[in-house]
PDB file of N, CA and C in Angstrom:
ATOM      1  N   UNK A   1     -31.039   8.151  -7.174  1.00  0.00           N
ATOM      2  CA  UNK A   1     -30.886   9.490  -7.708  1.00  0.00           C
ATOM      3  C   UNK A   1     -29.567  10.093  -7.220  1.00  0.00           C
ATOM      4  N   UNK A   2     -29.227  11.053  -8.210  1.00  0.00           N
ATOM      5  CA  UNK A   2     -27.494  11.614  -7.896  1.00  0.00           C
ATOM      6  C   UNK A   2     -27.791  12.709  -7.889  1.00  0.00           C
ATOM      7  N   UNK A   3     -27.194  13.460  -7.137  1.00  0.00           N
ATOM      8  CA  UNK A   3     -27.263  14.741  -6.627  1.00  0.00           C
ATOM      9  C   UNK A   3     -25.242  15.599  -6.876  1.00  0.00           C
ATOM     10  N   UNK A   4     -25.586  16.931  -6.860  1.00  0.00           N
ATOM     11  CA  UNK A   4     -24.493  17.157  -7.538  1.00  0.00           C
ATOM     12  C   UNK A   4     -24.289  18.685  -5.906  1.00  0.00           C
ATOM     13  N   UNK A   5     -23.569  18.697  -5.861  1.00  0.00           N
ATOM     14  CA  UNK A   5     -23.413  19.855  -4.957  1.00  0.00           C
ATOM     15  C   UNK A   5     -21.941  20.786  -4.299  1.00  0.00           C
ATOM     16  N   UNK A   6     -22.218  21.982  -4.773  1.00  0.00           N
ATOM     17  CA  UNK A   6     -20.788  22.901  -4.521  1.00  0.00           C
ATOM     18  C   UNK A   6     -21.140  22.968  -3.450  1.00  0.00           C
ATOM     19  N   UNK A   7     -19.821  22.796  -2.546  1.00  0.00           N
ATOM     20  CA  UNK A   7     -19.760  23.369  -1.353  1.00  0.00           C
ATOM     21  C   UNK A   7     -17.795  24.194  -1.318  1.00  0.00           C
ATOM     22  N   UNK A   8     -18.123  25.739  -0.342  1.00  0.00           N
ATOM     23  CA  UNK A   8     -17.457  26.406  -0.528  1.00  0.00           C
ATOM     24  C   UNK A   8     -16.617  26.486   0.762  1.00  0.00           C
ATOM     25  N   UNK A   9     -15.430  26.145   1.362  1.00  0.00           N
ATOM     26  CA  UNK A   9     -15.087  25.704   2.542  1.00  0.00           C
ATOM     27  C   UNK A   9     -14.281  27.269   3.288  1.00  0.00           C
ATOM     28  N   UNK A  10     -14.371  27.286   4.472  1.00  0.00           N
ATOM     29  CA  UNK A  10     -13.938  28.390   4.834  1.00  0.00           C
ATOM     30  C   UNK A  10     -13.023  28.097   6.455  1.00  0.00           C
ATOM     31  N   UNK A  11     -12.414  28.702   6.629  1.00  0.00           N
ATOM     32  CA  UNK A  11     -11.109  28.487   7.827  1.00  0.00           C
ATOM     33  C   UNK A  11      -9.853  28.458   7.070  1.00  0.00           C
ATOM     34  N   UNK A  12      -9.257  27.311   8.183  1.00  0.00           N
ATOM     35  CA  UNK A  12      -8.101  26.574   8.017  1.00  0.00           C
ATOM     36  C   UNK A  12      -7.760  25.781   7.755  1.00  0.00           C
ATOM     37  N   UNK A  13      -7.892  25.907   5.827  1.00  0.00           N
ATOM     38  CA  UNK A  13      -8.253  24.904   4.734  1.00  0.00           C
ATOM     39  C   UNK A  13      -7.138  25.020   3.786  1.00  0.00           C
ATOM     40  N   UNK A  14      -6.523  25.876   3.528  1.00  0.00           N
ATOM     41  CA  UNK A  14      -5.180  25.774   2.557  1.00  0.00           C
ATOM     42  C   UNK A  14      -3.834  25.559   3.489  1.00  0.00           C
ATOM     43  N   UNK A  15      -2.913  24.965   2.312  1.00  0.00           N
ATOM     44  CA  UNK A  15      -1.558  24.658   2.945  1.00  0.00           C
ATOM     45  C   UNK A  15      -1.455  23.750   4.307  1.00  0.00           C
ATOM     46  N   UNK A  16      -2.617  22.466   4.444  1.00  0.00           N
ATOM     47  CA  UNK A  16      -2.609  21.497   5.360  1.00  0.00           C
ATOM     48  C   UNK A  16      -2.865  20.213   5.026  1.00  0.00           C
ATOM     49  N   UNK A  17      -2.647  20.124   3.934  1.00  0.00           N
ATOM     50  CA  UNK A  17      -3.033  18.673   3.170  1.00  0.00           C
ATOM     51  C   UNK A  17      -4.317  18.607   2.971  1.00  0.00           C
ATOM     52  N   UNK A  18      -5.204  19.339   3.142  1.00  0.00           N
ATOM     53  CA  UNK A  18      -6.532  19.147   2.944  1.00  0.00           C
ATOM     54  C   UNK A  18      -6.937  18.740   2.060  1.00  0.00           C
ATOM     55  N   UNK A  19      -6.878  19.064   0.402  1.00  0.00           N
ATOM     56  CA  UNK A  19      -7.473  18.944  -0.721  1.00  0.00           C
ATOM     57  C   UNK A  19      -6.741  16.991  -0.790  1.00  0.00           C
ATOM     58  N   UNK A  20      -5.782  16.311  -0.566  1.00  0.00           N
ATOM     59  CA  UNK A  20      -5.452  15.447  -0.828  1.00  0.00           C
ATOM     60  C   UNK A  20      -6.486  14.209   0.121  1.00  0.00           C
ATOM     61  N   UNK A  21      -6.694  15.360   1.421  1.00  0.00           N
ATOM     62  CA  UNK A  21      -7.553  14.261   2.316  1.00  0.00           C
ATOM     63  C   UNK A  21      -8.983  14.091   2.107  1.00  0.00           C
ATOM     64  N   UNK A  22      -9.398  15.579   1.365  1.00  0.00           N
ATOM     65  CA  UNK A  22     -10.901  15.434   0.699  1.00  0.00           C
ATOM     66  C   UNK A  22     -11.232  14.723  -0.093  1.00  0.00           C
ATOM     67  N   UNK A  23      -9.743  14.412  -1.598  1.00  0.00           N
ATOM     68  CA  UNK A  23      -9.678  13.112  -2.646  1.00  0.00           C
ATOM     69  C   UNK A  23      -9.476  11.962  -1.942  1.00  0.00           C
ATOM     70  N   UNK A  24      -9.055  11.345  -0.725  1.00  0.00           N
ATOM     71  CA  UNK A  24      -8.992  10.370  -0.474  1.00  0.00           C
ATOM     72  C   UNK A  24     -10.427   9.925   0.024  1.00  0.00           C
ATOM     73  N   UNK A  25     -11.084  10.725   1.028  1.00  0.00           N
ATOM     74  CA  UNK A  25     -12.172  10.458   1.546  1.00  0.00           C
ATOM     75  C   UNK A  25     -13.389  10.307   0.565  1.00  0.00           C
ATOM     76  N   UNK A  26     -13.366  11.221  -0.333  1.00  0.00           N
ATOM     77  CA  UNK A  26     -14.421  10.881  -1.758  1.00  0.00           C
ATOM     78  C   UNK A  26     -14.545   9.853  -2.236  1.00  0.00           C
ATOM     79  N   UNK A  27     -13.077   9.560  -2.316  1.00  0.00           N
ATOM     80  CA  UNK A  27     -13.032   8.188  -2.986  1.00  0.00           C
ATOM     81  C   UNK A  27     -13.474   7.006  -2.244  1.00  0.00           C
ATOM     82  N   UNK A  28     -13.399   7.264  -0.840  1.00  0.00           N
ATOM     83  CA  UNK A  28     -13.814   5.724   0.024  1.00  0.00           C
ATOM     84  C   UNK A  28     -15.149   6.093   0.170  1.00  0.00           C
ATOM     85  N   UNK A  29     -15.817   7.387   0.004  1.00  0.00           N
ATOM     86  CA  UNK A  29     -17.528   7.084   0.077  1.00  0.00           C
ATOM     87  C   UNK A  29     -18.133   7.189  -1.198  1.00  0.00           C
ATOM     88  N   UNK A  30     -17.367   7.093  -2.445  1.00  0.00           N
ATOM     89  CA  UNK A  30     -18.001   6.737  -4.075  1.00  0.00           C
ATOM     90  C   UNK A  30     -18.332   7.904  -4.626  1.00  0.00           C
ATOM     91  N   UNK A  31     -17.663   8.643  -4.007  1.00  0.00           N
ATOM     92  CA  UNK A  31     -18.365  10.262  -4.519  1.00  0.00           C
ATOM     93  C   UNK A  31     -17.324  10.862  -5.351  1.00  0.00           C
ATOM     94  N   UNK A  32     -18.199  11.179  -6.507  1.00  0.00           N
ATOM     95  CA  UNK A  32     -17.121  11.942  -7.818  1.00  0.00           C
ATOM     96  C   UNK A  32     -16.869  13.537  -7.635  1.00  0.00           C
ATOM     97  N   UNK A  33     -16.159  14.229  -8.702  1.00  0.00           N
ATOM     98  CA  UNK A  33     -16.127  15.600  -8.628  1.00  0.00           C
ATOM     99  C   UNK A  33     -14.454  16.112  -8.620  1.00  0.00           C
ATOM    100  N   UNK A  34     -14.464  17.206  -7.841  1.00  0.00           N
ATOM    101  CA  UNK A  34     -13.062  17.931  -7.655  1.00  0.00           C
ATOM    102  C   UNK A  34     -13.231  18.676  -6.775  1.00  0.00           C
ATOM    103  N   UNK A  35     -11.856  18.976  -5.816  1.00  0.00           N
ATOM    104  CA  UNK A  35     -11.235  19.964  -5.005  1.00  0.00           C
ATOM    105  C   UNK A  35     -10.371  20.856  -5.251  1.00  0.00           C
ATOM    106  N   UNK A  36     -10.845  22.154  -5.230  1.00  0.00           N
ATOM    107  CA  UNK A  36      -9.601  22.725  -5.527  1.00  0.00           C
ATOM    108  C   UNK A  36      -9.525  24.072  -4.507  1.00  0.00           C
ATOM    109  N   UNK A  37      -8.146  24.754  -4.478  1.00  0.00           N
ATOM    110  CA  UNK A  37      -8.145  25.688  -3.777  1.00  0.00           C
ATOM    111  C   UNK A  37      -8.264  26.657  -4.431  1.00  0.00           C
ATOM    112  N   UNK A  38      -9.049  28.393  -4.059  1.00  0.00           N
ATOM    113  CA  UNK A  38      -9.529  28.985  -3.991  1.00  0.00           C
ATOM    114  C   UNK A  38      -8.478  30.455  -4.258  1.00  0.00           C
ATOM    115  N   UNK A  39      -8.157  31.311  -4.948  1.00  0.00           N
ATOM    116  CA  UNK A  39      -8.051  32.429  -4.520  1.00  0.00           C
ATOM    117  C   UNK A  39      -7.889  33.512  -3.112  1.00  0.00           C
ATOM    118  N   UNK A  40      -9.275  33.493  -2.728  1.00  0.00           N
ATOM    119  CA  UNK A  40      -9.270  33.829  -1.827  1.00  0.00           C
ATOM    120  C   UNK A  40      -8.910  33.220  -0.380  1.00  0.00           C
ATOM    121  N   UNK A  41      -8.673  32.109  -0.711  1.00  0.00           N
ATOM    122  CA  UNK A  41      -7.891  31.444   1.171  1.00  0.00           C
ATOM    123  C   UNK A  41      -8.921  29.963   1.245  1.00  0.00           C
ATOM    124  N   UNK A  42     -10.203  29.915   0.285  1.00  0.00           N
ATOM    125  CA  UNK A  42     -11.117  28.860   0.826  1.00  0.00           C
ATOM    126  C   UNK A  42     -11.025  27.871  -0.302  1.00  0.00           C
ATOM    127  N   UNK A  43     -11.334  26.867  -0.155  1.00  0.00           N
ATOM    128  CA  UNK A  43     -11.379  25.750  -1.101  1.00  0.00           C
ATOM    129  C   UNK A  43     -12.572  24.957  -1.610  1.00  0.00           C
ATOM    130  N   UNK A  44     -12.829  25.120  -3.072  1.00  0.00           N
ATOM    131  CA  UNK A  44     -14.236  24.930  -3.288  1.00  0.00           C
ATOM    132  C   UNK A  44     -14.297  23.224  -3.820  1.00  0.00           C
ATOM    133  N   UNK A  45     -15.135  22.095  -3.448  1.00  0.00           N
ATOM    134  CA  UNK A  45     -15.674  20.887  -3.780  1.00  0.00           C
ATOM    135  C   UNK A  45     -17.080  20.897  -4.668  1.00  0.00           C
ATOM    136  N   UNK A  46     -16.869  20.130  -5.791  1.00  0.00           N
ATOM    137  CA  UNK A  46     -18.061  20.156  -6.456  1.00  0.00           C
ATOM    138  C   UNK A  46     -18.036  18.275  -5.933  1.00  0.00           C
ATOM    139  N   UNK A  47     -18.832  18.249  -5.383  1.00  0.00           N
ATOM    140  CA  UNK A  47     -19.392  16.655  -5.097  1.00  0.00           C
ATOM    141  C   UNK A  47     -20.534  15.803  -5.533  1.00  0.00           C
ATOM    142  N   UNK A  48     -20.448  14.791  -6.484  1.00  0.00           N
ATOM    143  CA  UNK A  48     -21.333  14.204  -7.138  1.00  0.00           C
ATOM    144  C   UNK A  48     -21.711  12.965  -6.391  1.00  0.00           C
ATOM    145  N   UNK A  49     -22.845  12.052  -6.684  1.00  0.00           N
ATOM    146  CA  UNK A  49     -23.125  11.091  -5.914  1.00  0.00           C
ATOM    147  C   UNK A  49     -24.338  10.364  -5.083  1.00  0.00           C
ATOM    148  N   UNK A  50     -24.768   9.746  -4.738  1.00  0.00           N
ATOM    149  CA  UNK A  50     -25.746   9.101  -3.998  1.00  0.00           C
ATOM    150  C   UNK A  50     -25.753  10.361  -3.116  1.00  0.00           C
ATOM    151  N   UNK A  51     -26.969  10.586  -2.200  1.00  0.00           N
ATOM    152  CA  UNK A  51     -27.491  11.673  -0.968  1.00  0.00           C
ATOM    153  C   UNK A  51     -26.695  11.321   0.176  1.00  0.00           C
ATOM    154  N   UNK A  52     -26.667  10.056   0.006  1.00  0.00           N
ATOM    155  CA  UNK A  52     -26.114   9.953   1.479  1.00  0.00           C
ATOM    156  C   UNK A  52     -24.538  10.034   1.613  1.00  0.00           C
ATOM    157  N   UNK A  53     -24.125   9.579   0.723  1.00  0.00           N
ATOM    158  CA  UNK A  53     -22.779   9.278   0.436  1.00  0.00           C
ATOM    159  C   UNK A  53     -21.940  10.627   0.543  1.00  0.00           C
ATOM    160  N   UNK A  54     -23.081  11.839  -0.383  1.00  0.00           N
ATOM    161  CA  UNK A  54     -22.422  13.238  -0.520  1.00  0.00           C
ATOM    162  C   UNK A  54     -22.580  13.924   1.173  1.00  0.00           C
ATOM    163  N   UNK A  55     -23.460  13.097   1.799  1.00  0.00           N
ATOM    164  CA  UNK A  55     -23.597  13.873   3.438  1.00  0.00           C
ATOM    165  C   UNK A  55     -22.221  13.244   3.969  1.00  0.00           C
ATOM    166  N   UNK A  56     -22.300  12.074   3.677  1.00  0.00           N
ATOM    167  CA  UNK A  56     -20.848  11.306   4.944  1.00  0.00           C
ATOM    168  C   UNK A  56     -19.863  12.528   4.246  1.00  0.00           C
ATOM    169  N   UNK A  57     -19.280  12.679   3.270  1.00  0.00           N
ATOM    170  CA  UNK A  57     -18.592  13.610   2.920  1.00  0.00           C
ATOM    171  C   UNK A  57     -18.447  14.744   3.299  1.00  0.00           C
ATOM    172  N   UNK A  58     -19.314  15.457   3.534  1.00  0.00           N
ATOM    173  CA  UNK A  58     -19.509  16.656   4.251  1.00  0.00           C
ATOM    174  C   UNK A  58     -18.915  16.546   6.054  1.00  0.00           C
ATOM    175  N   UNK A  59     -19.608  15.544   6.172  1.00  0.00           N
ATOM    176  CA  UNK A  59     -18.965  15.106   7.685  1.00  0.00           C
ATOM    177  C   UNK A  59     -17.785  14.770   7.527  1.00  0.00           C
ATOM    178  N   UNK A  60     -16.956  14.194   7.048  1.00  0.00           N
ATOM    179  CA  UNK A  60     -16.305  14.115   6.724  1.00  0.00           C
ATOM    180  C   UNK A  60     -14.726  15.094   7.088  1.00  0.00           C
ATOM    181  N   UNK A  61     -15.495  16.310   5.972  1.00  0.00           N
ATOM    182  CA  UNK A  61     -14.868  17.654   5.720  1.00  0.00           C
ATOM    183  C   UNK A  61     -14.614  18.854   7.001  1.00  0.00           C
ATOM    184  N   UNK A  62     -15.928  18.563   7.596  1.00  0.00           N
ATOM    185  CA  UNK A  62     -15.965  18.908   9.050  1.00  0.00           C
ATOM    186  C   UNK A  62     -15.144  18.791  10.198  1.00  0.00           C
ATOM    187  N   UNK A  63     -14.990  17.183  10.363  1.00  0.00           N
ATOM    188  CA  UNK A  63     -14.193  16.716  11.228  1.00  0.00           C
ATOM    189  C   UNK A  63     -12.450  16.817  11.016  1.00  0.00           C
ATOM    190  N   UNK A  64     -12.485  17.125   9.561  1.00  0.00           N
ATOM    191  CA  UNK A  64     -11.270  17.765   9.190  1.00  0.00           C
ATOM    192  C   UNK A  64      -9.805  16.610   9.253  1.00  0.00           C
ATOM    193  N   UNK A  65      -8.638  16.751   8.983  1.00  0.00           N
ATOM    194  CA  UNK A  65      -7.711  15.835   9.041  1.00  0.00           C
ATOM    195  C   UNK A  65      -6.541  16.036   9.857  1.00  0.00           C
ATOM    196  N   UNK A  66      -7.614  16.680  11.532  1.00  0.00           N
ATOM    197  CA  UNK A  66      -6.113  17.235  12.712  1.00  0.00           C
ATOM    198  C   UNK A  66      -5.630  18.568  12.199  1.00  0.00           C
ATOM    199  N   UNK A  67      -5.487  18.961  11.229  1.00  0.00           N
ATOM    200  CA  UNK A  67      -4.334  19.768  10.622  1.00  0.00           C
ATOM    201  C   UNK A  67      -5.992  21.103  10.275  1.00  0.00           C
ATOM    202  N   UNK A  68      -6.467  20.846   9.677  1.00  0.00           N
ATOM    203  CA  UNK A  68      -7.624  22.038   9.196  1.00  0.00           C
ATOM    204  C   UNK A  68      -8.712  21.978  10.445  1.00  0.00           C
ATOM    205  N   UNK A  69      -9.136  23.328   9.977  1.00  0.00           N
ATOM    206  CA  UNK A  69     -10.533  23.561  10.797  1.00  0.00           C
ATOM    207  C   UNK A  69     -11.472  24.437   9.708  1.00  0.00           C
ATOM    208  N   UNK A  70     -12.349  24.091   9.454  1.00  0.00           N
ATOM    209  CA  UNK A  70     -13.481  24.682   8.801  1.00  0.00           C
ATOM    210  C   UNK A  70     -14.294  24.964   9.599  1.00  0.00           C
ATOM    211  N   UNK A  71     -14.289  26.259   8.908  1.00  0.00           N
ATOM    212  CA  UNK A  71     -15.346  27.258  10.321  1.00  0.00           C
ATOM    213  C   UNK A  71     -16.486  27.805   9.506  1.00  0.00           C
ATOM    214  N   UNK A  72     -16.731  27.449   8.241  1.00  0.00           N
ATOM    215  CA  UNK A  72     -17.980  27.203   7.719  1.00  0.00           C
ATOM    216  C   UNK A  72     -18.391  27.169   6.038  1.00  0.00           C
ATOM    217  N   UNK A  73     -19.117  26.356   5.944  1.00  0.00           N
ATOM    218  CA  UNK A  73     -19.450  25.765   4.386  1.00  0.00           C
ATOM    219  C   UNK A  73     -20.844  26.246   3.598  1.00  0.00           C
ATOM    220  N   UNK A  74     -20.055  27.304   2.692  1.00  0.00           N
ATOM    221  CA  UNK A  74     -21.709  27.745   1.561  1.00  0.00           C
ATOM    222  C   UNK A  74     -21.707  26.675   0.569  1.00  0.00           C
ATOM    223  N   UNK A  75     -23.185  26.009   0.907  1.00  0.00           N
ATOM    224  CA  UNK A  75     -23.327  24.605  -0.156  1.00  0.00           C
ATOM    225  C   UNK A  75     -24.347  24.658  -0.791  1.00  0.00           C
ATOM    226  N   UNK A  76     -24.331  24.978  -2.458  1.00  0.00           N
ATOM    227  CA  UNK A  76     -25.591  24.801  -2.830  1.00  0.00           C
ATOM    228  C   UNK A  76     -25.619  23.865  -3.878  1.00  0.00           C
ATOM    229  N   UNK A  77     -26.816  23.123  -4.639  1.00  0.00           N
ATOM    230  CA  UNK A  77     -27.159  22.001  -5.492  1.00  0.00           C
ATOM    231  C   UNK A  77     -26.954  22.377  -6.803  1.00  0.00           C
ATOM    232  N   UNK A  78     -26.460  21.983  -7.998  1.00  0.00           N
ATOM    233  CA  UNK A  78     -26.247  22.610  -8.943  1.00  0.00           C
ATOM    234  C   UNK A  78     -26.794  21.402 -10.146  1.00  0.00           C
ATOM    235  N   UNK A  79     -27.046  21.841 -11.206  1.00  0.00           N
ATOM    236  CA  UNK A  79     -27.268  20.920 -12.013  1.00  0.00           C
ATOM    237  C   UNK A  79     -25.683  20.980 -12.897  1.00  0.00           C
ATOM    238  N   UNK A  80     -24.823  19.829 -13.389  1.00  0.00           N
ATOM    239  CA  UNK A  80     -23.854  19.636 -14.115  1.00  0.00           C
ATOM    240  C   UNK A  80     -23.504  18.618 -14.563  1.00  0.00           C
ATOM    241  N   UNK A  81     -22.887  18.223 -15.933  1.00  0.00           N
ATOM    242  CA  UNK A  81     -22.538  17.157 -16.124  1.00  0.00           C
ATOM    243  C   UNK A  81     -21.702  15.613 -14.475  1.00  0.00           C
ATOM    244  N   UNK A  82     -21.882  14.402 -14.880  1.00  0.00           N
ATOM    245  CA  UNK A  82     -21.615  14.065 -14.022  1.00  0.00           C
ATOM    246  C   UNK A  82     -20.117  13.459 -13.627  1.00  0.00           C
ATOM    247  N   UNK A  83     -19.028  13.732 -13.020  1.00  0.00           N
ATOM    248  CA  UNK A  83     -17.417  13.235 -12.966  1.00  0.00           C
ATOM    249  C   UNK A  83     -17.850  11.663 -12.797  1.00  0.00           C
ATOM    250  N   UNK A  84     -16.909  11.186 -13.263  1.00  0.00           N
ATOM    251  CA  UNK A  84     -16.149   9.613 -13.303  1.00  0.00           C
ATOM    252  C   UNK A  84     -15.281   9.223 -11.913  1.00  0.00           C
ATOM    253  N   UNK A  85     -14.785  10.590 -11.486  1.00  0.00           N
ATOM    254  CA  UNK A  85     -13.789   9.813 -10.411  1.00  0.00           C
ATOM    255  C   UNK A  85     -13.886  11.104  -9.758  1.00  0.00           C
ATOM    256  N   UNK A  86     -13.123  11.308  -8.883  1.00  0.00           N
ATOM    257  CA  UNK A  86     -12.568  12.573  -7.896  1.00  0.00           C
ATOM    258  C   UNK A  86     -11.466  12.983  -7.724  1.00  0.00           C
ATOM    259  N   UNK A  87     -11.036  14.330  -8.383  1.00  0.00           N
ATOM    260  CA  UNK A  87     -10.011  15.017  -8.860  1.00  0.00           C
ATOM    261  C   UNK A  87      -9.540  16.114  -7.843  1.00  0.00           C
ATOM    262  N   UNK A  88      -8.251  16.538  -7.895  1.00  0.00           N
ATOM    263  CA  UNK A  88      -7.574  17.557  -7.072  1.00  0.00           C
ATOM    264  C   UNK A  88      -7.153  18.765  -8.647  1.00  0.00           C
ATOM    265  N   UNK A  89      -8.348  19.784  -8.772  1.00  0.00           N
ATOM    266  CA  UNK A  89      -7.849  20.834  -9.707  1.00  0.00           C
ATOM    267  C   UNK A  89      -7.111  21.763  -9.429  1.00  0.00           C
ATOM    268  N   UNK A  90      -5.585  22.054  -9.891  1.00  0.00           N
ATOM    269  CA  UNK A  90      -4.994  23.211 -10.131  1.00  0.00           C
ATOM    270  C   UNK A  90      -4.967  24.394 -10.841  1.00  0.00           C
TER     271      UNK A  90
END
């Protein structure tokens, strides 16, 4: 079963390479969707995928890439068509 889930990232998440390190990491745990940055300063992930696969991701996002700190994530389950790959939206 595939599970689909927004999560809404909050800190020190824009202007650190982040969104490029979230598409890389998606991609090595099979998980579809998009990253994009936010308006307001935070950067939102719609993540598609196996349960477990969409958790390593999350951990993932957490542990951050040196450069960000996320200081906290509104994540909820959504029903939506399902992505093919994992995208960086502008």
């Amino acid at each position: 079963m595939k599970v689909s889930k927004i999560m809404i990232l909050h800190g020190r998440v824009q202007g650190v390479g982040f969104r490029y390190f979230i598409q890389y990491t998606a991609k090595e745990f099979g998980v579809s969707g998009y990253v994009k940055n936010l308006d307001d300063g935070t950067v939102e992930i719609l993540a598609q995928g196996n349960p477990g696969d969409v958790k390593n991701l999350k951990s993932a996002v957490i542990k951050g890439n040196g450069f960000s700190k996320v200081t906290r994530i509104d994540e909820s389950s959504i029903e939506t068509r399902m992505h093919s790959d994992f995208k960086i939206k502008y």
